[in-house]
N, C-alpha and C. Protein backbone atom coordinates (compact mmCIF):
# COMPACT_ATOMS: atom_id res chain seq x y z
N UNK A 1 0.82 -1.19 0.00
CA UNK A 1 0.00 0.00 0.00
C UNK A 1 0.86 1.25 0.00
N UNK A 2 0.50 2.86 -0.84
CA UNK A 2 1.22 3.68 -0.59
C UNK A 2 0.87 4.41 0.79
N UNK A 3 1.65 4.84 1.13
CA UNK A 3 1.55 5.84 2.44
C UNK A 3 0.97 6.83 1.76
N UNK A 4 -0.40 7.86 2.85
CA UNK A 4 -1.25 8.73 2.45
C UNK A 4 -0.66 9.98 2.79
N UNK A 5 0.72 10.01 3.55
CA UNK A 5 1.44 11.26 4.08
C UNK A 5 2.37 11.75 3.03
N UNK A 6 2.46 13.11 3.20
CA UNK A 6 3.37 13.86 2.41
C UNK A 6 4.05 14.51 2.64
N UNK A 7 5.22 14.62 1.91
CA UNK A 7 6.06 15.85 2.89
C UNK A 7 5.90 17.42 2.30
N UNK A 8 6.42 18.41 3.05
CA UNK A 8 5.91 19.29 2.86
C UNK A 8 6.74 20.34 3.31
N UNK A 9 7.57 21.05 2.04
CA UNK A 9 8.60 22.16 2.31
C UNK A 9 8.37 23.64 3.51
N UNK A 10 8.84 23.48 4.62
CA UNK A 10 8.27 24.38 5.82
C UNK A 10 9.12 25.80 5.64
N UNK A 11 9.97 26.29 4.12
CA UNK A 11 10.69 27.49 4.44
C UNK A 11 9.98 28.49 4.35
N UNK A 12 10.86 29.41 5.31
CA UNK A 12 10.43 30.68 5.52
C UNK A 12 11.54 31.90 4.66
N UNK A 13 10.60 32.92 3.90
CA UNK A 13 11.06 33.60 2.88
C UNK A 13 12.32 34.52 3.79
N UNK A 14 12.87 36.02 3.73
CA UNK A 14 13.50 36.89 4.46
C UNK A 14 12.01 37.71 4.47
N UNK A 15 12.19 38.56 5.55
CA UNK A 15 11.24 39.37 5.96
C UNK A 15 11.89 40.22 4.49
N UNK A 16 10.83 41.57 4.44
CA UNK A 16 10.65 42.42 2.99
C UNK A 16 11.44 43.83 3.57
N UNK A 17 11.85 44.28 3.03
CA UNK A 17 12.99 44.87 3.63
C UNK A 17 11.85 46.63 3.09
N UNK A 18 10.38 46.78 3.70
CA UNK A 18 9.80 47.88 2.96
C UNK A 18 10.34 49.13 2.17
N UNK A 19 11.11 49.71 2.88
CA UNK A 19 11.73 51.04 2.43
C UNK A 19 12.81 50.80 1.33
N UNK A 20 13.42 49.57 1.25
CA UNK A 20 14.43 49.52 -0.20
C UNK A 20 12.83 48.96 -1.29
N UNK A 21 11.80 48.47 -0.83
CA UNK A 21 11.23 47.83 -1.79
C UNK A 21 10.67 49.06 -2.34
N UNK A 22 10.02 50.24 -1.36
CA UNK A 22 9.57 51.30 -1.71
C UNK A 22 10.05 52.06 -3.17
N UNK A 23 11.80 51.92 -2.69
CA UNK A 23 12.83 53.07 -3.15
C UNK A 23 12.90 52.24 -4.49
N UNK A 24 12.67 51.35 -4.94
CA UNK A 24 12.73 50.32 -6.24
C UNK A 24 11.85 50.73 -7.33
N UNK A 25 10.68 50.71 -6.48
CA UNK A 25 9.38 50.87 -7.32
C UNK A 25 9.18 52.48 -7.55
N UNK A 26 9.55 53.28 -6.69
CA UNK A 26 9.59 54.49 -6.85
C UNK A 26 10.54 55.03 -7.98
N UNK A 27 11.92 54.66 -8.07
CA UNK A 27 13.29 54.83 -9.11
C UNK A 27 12.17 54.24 -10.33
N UNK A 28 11.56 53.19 -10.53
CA UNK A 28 11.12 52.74 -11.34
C UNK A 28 10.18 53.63 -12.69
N UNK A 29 9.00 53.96 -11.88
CA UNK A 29 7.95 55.02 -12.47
C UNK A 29 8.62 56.53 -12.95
N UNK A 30 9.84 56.91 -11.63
CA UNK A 30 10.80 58.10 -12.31
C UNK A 30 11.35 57.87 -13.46
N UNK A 31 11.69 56.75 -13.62
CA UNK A 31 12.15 56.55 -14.81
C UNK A 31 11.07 56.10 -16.62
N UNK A 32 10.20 56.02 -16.22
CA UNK A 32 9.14 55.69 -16.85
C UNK A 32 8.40 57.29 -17.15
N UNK A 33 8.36 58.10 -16.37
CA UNK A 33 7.87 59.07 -16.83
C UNK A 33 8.87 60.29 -17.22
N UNK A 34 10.50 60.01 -16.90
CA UNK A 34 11.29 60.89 -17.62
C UNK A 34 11.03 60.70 -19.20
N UNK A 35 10.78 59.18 -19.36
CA UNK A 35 11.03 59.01 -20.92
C UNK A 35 9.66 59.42 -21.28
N UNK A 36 8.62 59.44 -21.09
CA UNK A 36 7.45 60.01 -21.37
C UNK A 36 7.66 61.53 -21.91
N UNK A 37 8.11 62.55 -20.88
CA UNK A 37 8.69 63.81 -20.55
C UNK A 37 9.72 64.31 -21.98
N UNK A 38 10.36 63.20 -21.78
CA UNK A 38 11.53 63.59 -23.08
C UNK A 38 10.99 63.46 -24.79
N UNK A 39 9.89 62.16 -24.54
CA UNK A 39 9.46 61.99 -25.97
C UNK A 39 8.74 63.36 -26.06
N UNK A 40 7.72 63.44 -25.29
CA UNK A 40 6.83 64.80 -25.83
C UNK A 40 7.85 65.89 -26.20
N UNK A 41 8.48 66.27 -25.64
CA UNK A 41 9.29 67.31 -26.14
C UNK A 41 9.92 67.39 -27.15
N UNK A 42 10.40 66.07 -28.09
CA UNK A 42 10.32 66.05 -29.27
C UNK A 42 9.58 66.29 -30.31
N UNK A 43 7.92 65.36 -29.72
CA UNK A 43 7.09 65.58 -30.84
C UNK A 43 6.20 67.08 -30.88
N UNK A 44 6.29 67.03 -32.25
CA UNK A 44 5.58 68.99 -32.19
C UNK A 44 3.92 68.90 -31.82
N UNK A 45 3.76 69.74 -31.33
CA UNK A 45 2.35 70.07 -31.04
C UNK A 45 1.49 69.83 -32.18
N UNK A 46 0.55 69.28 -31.93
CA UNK A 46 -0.92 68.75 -32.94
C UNK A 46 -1.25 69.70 -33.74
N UNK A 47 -1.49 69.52 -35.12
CA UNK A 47 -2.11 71.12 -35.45
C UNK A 47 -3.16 71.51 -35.30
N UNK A 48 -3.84 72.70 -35.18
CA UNK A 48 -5.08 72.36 -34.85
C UNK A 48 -5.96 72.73 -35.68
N UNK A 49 -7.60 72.06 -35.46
CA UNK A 49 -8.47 71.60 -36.77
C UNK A 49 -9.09 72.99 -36.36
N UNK A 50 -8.77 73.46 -38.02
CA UNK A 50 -9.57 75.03 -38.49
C UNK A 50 -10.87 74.49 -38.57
N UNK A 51 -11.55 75.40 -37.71
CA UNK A 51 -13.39 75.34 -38.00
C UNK A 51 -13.77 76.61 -38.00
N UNK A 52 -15.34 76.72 -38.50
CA UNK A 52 -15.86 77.73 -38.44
C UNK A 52 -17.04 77.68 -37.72
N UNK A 53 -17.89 78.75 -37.07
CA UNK A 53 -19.68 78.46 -36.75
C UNK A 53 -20.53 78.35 -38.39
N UNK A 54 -20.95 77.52 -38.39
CA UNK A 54 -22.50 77.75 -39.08
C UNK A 54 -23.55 77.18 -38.46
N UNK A 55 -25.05 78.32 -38.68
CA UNK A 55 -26.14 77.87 -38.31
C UNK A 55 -27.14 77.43 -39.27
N UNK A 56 -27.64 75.84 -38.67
CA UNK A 56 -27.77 75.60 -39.65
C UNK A 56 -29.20 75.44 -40.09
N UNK A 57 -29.36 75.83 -41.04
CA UNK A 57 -30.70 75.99 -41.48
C UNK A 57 -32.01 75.06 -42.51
N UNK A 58 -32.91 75.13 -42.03
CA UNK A 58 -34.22 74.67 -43.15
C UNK A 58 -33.78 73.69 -44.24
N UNK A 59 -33.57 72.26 -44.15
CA UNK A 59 -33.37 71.77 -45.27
C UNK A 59 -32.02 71.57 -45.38
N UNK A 60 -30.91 71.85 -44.69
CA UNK A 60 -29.94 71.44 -44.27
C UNK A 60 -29.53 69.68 -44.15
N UNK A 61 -28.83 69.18 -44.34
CA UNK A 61 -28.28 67.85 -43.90
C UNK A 61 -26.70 67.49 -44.03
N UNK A 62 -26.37 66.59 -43.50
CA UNK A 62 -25.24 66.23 -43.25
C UNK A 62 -24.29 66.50 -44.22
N UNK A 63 -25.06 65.78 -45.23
CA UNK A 63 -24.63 65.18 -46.45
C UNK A 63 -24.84 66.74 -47.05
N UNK A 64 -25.42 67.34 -47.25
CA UNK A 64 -25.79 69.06 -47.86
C UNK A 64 -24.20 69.64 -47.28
N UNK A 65 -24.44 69.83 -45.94
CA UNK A 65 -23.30 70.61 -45.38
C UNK A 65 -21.71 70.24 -45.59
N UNK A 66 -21.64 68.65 -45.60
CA UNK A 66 -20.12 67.98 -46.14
C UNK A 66 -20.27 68.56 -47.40
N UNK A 67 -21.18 68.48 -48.60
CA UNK A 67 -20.38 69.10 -49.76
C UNK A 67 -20.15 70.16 -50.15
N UNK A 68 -21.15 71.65 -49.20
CA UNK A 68 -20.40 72.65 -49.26
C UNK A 68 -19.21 73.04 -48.38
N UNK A 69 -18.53 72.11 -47.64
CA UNK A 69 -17.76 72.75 -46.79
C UNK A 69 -16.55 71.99 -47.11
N UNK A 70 -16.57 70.41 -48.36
CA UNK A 70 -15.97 69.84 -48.82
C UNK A 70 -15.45 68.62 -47.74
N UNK A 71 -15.97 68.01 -47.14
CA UNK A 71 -16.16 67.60 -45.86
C UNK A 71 -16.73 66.22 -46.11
N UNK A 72 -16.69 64.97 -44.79
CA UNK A 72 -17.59 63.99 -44.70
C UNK A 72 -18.76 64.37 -43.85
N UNK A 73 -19.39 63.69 -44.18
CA UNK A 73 -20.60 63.67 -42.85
C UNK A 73 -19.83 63.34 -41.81
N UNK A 74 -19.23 62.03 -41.85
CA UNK A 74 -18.65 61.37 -40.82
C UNK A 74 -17.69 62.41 -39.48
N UNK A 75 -17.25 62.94 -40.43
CA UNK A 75 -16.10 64.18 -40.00
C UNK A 75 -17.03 65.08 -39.22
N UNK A 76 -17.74 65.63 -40.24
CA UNK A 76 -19.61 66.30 -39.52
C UNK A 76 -19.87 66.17 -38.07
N UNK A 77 -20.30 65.14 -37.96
CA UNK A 77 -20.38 64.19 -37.15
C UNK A 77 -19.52 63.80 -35.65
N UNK A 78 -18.31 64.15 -36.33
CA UNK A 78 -17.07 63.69 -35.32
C UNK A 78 -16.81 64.94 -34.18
N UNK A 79 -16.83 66.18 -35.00
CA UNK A 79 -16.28 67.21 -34.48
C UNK A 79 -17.63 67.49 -34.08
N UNK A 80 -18.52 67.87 -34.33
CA UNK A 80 -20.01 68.71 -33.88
C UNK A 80 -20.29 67.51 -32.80
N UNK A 81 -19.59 66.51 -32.16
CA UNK A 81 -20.19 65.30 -30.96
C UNK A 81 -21.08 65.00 -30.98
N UNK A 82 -22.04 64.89 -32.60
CA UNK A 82 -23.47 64.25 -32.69
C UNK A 82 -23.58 62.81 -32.29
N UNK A 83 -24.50 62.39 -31.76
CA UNK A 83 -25.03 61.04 -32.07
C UNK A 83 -24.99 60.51 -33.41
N UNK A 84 -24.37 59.04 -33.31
CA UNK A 84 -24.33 58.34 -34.81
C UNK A 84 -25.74 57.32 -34.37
């Protein structure tokens, strides 16, 4: 018959030494957001999307307003935060 007992490894880890574990994880994210810091400063600022007001009137539609303004609806749509 096999024996139903088992053995069973009883070690104990080192206690966590908090304040170097702190100082690890902390060096860590500094370093994670210098390189963040440094990329942006390379890349140039977004350009930004020329718009105008129009109000819009009687008989108006999406599709009306994209082709005088040379435009998608979709685009329409995107920037004015309509419901699709």
């Amino acid at each position: 018959k096999r024996s139903k007992s088992r053995s069973v490894d009883h070690g104990f880890a080192a206690p966590f030494d908090l304040d170097s574990l702190r100082s690890k994880v902390e060096g860590r994210f500094d370093a994670v957001h210098k390189d963040e810091d440094e990329q942006s400063k390379r890349l140039p600022p977004p350009t930004p999307i020329k718009t105008m007001t129009y109000t819009v009137r009687d008989r108006d539609t999406l599709t009306s307003l994209a082709a005088r303004f040379d435009t998608t609806p979709s685009e329409l749509t995107k920037l004015n935060r309509l419901a699709t």
